[in-house]
Protein backbone atom coordinates (compact mmCIF):
# COMPACT_ATOMS: atom_id res chain seq x y z
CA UNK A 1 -48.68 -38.02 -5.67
CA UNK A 2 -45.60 -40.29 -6.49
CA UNK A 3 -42.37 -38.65 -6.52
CA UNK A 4 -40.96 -37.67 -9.73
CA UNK A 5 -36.84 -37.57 -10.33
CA UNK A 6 -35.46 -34.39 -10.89
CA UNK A 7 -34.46 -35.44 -14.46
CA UNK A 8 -37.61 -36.59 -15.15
CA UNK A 9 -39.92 -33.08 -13.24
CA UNK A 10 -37.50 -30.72 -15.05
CA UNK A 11 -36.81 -32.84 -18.80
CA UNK A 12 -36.80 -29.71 -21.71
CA UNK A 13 -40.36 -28.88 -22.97
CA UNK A 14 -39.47 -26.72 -25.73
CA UNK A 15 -35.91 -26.32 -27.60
CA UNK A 16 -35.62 -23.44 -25.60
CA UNK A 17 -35.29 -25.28 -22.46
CA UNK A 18 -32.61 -27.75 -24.36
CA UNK A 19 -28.91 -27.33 -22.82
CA UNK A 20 -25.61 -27.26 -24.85
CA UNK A 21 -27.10 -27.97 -27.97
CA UNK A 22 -27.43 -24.98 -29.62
CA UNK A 23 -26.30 -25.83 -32.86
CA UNK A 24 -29.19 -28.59 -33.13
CA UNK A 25 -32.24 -26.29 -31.74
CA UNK A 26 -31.10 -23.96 -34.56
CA UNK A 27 -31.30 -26.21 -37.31
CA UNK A 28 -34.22 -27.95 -35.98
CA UNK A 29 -36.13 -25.15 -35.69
CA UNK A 30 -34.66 -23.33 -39.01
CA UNK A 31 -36.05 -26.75 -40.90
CA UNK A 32 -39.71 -26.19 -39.30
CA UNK A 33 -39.75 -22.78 -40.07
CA UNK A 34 -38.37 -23.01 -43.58
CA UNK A 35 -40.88 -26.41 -44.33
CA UNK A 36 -37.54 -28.47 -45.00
CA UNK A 37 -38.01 -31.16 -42.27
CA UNK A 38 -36.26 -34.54 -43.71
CA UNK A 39 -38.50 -37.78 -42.99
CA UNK A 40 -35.77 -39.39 -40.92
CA UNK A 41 -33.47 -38.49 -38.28
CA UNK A 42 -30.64 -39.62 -36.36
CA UNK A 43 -29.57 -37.96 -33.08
CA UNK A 44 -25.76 -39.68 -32.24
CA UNK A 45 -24.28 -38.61 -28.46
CA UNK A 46 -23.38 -38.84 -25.08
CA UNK A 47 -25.52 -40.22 -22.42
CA UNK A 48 -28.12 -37.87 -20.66
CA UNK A 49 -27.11 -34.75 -23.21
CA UNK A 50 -31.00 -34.55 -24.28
CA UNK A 51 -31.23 -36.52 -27.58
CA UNK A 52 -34.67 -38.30 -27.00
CA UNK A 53 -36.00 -34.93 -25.48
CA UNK A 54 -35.28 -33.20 -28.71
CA UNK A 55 -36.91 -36.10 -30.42
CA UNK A 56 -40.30 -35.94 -28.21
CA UNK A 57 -40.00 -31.67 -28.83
CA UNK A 58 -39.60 -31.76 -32.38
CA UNK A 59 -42.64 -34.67 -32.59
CA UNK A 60 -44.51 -32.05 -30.82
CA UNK A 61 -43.59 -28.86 -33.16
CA UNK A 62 -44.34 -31.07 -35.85
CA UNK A 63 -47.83 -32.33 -34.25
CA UNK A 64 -49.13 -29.42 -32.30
CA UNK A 65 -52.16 -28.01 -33.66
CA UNK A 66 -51.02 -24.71 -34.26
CA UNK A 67 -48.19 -26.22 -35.94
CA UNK A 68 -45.64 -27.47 -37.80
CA UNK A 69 -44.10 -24.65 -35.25
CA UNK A 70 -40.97 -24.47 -33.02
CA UNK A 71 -42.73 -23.23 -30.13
CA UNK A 72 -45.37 -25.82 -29.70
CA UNK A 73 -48.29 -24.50 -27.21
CA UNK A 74 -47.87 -27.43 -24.78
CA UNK A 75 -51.88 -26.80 -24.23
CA UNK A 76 -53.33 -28.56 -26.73
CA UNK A 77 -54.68 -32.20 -26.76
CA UNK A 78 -51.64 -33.57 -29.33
CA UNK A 79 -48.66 -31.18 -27.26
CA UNK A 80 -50.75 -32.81 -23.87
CA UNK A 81 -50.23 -36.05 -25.02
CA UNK A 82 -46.72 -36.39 -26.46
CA UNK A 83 -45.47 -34.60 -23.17
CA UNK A 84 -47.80 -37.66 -20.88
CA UNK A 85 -46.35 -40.28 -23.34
CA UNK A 86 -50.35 -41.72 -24.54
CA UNK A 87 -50.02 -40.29 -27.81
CA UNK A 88 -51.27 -42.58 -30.50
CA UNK A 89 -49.17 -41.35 -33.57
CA UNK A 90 -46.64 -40.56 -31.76
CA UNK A 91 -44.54 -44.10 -30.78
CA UNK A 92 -41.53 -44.24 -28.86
CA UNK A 93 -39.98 -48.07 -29.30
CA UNK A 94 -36.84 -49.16 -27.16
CA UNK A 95 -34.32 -50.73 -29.69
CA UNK A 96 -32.84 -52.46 -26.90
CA UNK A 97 -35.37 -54.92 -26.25
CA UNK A 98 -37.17 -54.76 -29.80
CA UNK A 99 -34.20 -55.35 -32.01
CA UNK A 100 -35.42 -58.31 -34.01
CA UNK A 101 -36.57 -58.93 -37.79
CA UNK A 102 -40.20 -59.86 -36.45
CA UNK A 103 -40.68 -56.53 -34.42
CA UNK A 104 -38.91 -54.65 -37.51
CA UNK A 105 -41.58 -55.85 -39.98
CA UNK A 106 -44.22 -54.96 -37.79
CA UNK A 107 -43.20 -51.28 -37.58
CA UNK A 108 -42.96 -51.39 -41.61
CA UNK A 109 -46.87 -52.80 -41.95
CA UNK A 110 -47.54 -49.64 -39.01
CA UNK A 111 -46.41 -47.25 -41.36
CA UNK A 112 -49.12 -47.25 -43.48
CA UNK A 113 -51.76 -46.16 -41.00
CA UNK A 114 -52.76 -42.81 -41.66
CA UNK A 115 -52.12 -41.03 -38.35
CA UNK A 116 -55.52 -40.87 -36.05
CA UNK A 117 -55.31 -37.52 -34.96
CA UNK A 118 -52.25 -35.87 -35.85
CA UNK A 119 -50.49 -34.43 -38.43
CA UNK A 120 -47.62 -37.59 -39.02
CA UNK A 121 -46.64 -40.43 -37.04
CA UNK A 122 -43.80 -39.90 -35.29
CA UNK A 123 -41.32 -43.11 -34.45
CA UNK A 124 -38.74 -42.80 -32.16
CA UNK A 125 -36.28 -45.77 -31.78
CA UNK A 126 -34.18 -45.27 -28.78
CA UNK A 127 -30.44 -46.53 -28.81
CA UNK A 128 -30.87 -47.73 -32.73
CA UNK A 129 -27.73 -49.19 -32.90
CA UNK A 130 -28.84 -52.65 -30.79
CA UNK A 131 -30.90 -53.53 -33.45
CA UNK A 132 -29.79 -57.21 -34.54
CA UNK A 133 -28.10 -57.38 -38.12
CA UNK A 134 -30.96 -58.47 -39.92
CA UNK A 135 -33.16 -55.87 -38.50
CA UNK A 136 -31.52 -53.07 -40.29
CA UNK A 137 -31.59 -54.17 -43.90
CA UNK A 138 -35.44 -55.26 -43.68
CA UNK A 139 -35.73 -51.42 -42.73
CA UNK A 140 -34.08 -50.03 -45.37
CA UNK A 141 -36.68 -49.38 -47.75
CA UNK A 142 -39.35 -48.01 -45.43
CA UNK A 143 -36.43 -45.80 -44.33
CA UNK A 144 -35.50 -44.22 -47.45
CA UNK A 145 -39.10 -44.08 -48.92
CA UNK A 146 -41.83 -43.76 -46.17
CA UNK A 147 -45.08 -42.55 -46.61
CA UNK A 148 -45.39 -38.47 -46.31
CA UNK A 149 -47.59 -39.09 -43.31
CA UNK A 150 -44.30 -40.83 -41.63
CA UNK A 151 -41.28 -38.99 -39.94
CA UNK A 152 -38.72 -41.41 -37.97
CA UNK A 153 -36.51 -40.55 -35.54
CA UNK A 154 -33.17 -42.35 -34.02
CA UNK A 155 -31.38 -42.28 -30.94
CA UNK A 156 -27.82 -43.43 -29.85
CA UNK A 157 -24.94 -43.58 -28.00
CA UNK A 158 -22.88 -45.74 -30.51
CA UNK A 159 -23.02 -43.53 -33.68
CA UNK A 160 -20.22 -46.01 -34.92
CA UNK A 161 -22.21 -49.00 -35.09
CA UNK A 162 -25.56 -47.92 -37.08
CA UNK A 163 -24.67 -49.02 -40.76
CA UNK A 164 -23.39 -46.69 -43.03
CA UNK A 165 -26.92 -47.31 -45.35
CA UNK A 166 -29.35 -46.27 -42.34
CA UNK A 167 -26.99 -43.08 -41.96
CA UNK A 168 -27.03 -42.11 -45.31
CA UNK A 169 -30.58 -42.56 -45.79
CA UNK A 170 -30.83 -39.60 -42.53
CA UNK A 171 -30.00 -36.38 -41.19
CA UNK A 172 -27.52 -36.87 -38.81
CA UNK A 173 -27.07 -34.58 -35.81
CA UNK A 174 -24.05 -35.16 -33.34
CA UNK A 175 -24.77 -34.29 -29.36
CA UNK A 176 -22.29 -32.64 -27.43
CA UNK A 177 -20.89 -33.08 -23.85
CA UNK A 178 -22.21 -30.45 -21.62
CA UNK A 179 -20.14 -28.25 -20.04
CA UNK A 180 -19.24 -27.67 -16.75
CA UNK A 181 -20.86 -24.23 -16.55
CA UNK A 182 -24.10 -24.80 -18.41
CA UNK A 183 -24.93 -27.98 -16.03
CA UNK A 184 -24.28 -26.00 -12.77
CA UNK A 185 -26.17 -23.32 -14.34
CA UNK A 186 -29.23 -25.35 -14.18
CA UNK A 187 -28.51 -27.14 -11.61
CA UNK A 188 -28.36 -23.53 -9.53
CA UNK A 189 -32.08 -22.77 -11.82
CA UNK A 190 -33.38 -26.24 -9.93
CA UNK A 191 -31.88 -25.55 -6.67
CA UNK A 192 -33.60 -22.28 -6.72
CA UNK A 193 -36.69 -23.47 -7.73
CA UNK A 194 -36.64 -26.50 -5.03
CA UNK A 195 -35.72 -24.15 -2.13
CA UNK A 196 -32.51 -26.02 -1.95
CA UNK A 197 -29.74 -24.51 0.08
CA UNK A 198 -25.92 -25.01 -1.72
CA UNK A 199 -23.18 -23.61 -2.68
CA UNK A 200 -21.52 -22.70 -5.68
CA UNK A 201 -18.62 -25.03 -5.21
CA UNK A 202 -21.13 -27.77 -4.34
CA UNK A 203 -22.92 -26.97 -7.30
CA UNK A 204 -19.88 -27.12 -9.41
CA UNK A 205 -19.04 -30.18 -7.80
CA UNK A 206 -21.79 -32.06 -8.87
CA UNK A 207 -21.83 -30.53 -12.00
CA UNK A 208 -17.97 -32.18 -12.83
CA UNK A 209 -19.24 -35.66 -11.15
CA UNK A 210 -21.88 -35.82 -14.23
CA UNK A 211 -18.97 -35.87 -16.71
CA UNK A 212 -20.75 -34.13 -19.64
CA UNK A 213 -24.13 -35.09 -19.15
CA UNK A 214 -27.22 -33.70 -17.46
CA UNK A 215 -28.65 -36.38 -16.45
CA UNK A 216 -26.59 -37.81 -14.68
CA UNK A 217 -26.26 -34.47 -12.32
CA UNK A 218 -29.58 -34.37 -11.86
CA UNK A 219 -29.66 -38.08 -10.46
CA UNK A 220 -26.28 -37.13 -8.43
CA UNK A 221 -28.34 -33.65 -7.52
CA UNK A 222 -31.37 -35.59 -6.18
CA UNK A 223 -28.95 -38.29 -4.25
CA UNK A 224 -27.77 -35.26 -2.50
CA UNK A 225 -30.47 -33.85 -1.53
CA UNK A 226 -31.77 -37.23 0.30
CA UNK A 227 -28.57 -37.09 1.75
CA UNK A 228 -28.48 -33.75 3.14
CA UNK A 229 -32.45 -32.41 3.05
CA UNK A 230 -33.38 -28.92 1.62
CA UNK A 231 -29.79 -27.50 3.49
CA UNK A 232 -26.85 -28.95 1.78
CA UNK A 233 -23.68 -28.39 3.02
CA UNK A 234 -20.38 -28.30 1.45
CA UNK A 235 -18.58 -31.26 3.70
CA UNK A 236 -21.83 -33.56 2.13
CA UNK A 237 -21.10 -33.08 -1.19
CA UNK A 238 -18.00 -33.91 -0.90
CA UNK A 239 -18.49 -36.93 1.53
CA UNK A 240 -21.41 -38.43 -1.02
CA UNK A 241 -19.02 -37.84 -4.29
CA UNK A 242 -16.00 -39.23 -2.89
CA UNK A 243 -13.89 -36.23 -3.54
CA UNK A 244 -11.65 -36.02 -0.48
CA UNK A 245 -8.56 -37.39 -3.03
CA UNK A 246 -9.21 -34.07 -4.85
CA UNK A 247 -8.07 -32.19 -1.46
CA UNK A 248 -4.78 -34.99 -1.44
CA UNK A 249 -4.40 -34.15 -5.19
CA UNK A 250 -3.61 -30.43 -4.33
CA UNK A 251 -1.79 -31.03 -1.46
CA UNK A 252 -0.01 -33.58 -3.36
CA UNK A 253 1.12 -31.54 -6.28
CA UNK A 254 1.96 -28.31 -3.99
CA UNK A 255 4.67 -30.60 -1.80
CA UNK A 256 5.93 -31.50 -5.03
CA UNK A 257 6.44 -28.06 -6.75
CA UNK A 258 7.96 -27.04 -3.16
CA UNK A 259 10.62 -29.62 -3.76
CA UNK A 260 9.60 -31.47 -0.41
CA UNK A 261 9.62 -35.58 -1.22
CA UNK A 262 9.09 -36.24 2.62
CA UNK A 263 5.57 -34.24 2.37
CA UNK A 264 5.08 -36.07 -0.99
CA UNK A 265 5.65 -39.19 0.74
CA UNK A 266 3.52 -38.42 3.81
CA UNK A 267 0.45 -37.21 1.74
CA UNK A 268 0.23 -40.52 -0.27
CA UNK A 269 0.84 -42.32 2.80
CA UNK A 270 -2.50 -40.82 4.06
CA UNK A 271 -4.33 -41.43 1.18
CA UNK A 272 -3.49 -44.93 0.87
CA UNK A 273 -4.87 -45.34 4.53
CA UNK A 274 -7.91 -43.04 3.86
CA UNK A 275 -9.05 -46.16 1.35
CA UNK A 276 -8.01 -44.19 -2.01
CA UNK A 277 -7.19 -46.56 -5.32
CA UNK A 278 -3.70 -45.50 -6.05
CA UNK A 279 -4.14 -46.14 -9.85
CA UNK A 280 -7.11 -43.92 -9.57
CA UNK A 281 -5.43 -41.10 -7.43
CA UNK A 282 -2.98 -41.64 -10.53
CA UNK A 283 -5.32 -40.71 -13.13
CA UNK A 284 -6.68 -37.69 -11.32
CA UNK A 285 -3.18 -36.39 -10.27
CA UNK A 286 -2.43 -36.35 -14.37
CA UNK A 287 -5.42 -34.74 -14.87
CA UNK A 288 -4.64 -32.03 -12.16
CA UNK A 289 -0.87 -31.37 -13.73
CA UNK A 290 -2.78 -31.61 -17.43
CA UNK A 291 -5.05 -28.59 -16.02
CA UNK A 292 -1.75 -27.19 -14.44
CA UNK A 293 0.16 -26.65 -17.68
CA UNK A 294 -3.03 -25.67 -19.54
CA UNK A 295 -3.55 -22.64 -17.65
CA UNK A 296 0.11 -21.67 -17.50
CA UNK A 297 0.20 -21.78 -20.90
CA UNK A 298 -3.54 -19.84 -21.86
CA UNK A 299 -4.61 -18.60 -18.98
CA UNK A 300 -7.46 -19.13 -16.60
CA UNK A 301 -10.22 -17.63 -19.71
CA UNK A 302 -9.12 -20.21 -21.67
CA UNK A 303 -11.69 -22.63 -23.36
CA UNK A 304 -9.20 -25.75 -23.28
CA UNK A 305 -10.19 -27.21 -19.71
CA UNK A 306 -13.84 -27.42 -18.56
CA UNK A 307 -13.45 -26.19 -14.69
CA UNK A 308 -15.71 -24.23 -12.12
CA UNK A 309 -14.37 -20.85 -11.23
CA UNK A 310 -13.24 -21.68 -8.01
CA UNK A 311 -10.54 -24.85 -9.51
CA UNK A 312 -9.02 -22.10 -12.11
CA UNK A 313 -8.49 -19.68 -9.71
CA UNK A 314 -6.73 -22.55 -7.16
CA UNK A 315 -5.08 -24.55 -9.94
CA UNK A 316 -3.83 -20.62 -11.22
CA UNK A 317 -2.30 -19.46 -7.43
CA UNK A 318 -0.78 -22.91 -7.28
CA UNK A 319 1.26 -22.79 -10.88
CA UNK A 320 2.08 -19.23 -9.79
CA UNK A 321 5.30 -19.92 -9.00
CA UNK A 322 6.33 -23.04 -12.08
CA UNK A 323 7.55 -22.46 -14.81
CA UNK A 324 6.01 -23.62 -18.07
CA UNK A 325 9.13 -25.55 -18.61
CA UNK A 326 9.02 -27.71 -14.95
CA UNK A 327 5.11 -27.93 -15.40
CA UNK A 328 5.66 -29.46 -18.68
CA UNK A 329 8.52 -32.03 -17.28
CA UNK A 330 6.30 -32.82 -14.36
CA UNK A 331 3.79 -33.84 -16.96
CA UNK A 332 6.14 -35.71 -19.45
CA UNK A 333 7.04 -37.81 -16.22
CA UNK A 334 3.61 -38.74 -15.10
CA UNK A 335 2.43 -39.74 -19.16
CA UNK A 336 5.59 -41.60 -19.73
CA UNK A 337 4.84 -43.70 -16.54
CA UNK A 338 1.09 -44.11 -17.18
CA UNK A 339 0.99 -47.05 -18.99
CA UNK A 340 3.54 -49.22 -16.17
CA UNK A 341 1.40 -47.75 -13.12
CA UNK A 342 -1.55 -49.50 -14.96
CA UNK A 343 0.08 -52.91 -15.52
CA UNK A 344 2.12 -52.13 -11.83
CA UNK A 345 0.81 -54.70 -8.92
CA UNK A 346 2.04 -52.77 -6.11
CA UNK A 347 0.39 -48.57 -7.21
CA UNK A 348 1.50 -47.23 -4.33
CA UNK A 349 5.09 -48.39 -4.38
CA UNK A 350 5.44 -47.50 -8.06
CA UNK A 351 3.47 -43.70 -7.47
CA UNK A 352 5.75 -43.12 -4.66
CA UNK A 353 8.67 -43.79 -6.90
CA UNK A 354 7.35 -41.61 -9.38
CA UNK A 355 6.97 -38.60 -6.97
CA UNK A 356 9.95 -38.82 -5.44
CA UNK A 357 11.20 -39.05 -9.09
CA UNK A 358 9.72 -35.79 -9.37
CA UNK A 359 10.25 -33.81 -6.86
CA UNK A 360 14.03 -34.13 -6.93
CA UNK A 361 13.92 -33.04 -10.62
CA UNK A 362 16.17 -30.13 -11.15
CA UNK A 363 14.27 -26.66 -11.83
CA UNK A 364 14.35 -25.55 -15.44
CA UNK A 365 15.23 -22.34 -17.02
CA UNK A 366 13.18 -20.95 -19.73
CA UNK A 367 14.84 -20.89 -23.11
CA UNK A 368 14.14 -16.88 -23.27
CA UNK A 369 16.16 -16.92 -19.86
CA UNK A 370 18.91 -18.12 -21.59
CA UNK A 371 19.35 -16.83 -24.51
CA UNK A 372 18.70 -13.14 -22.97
CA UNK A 373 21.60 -14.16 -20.12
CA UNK A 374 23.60 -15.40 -23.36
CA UNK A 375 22.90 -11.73 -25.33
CA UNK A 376 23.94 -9.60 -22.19
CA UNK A 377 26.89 -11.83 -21.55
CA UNK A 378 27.42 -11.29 -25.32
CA UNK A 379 27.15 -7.53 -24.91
CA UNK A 380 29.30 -7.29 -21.96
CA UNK A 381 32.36 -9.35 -24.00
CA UNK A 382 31.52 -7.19 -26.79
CA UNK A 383 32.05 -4.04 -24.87
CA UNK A 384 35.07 -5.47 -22.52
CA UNK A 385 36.86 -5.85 -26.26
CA UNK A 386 36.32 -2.42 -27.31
CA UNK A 387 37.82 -0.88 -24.04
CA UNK A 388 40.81 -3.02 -24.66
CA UNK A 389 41.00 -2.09 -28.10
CA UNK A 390 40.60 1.71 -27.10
CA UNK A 391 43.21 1.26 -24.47
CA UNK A 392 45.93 -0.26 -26.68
């Protein structure tokens, strides 16, 4: 049998299998139960976040025989079908490369087919918004009054550019990012259920290199594993993902809170040899001082940075010993040269400027600091008067 992807052997089945996207299962499935299901739909997101897989489970709730339910049987001949893609009332179009008037009207004369086995027909238009200009208004009407047999449903990326009439005339539901934690979650579930040998940090690495979507760890997930076989090893990961400037990044920022320049100097002297882009190294160096500050400020439980265990509990023992104030300059520094390292034609001249510039920056004192140092002194004056009152 051919191989199938990972994304592809372990796509959601039922909104229970559906990841970060809580608050759409709910409603979804609220709407079935409560026989409110609008005609259209429009599911706006992030790549790889699961926005047509919602689309082909809700066409099967809506279709399955023992249905309109949200726990379709996945048994039956309709749920059999939808999930193998050969169902006949159930039409998934790519608006990518059917985006014109001519393939529009079509779809509107399709409508009025009385579904052949089913309960509706089900369209789903994947990434909506490259239909041309015309295409939109000549669905318009269809749209806002389609036969009951007909429920349509819409997928994008580019919420922005899908005309303000086709979005009024839907139910809009906005995909999230994933985080961190739910992707190496099921990443570990896959791992486990592949006989796949890795670690937690190599799970969490992969799960940061898909940047918010599922997918795309999945398809870094299966690289890996052709990389490495069924025992993946930490040095791999990191080898395949590129992440040996995340090791410079904390050495990096350590020299510089140590107030050694000639370390700072040496470390992005390696890095420019090891082959790193200094206005990327840039980037992920503000990040890491973003992070930095962040946790100083709300600790490692916070919910304001998406990390794996293992960064917060680094990125915590290496602010240990910065104060907010210094983490904060550090920062200011780093944003307020952003924009010139990007226009910059020599990086690594203008990053090592900016270090240096930074590690020679005088420690600061905490405002309490002060103002308690001011009170005692204050209290100390105070009582040096009285004695010389008393005295006299």
């Amino acid at each position: 049998m051919d191989y199938l992807v990972l994304a592809r052997k372990f796509r959601p089945q039922s909104f229970e299998e559906v990841v970060g996207q809580e608050h759409v299962v709910k409603t979804l499935k609220n709407a079935i139960l409560q026989n409110r299901v609008a005609h259209a739909f429009i599911f706006g997101g992030p790549r790889g976040v699961g926005k047509t897989s919602v689309a082909r489970i809700m066409a099967k709730s809506l279709n399955c025989e023992k249905g309109p339910t949200p726990t379709p049987c996945q048994v039956c001949a309709n749920c059999r079908e939808i999930t193998a893609g050969t169902s006949m009332d159930v039409r998934e179009i790519d608006g990518a490369s059917n985006r014109g008037i001519d393939e529009i009207r079509e779809l509107r004369e399709n409508v009025k087919y009385s579904p052949t086995s089913s309960r509706y027909r089900i369209f789903i238009i994947d990434e909506v918004h490259m239909l041309t200009r015309e295409a939109f208004p000549a669905l318009l009407k269809t749209l806002e009054e389609p036969p009951a047999h007909v429920i349509f449903m819409f997928a994008t990326t580019e919420l922005h550019k899908v005309p303000a009439t086709i979005l009024s005339r839907c139910q809009c539901h906005d995909f999230r990012m994933i985080t961190i934690r739910q992707i190496s979650e099921k990443i570990k579930e896959i791992a486990q259920k592949e006989n796949i040998r890795i670690s937690q940090a190599g799970i969490s690495w992969i799960a940061a290199a898909g940047n918010g979507s599922l997918r795309d760890a999945q398809s870094i997930f299966d690289q890996v594993i052709s990389y490495s076989g069924t025992d993946v090893r930490d040095a791999h990961v990191e080898e395949l993902l590129g992440l040996a400037d995340r090791r410079y990044v904390f050495m990096l920022s350590e020299a510089l809170l140590k107030k050694d320049p000639g370390k700072c100097l040496k470390v992005i002297e390696e890095g420019y040899y090891a082959g790193f882009d200094m206005k990327y190294f840039y980037q992920t160096l503000l990040n890491h001082f973003r992070n930095l500050l962040f946790i100083k400020i709300a600790g490692k439980d916070a919910a304001l940075f998406d990390l794996s265990d293992d960064d917060l509990l680094k990125l915590q023992a290496l602010g240990e010993g910065a104060s907010r104030e210094t983490l904060q300059q550090l920062l200011d520094i780093l944003l307020s040269e952003e924009e010139n390292m990007r226009k910059t034609q020599n990086p690594r001249l203008h990053l090592e400027a900016v270090i240096v510039r930074m590690a020679y920056l005088e420690e600061l004192i905490p405002i309490e600091e002060i103002l308690g140092r001011m009170e005692n002194l204050e209290k100390r004056l105070m009582g040096g008067g009285f004695r010389n009152a008393g005295s006299g």
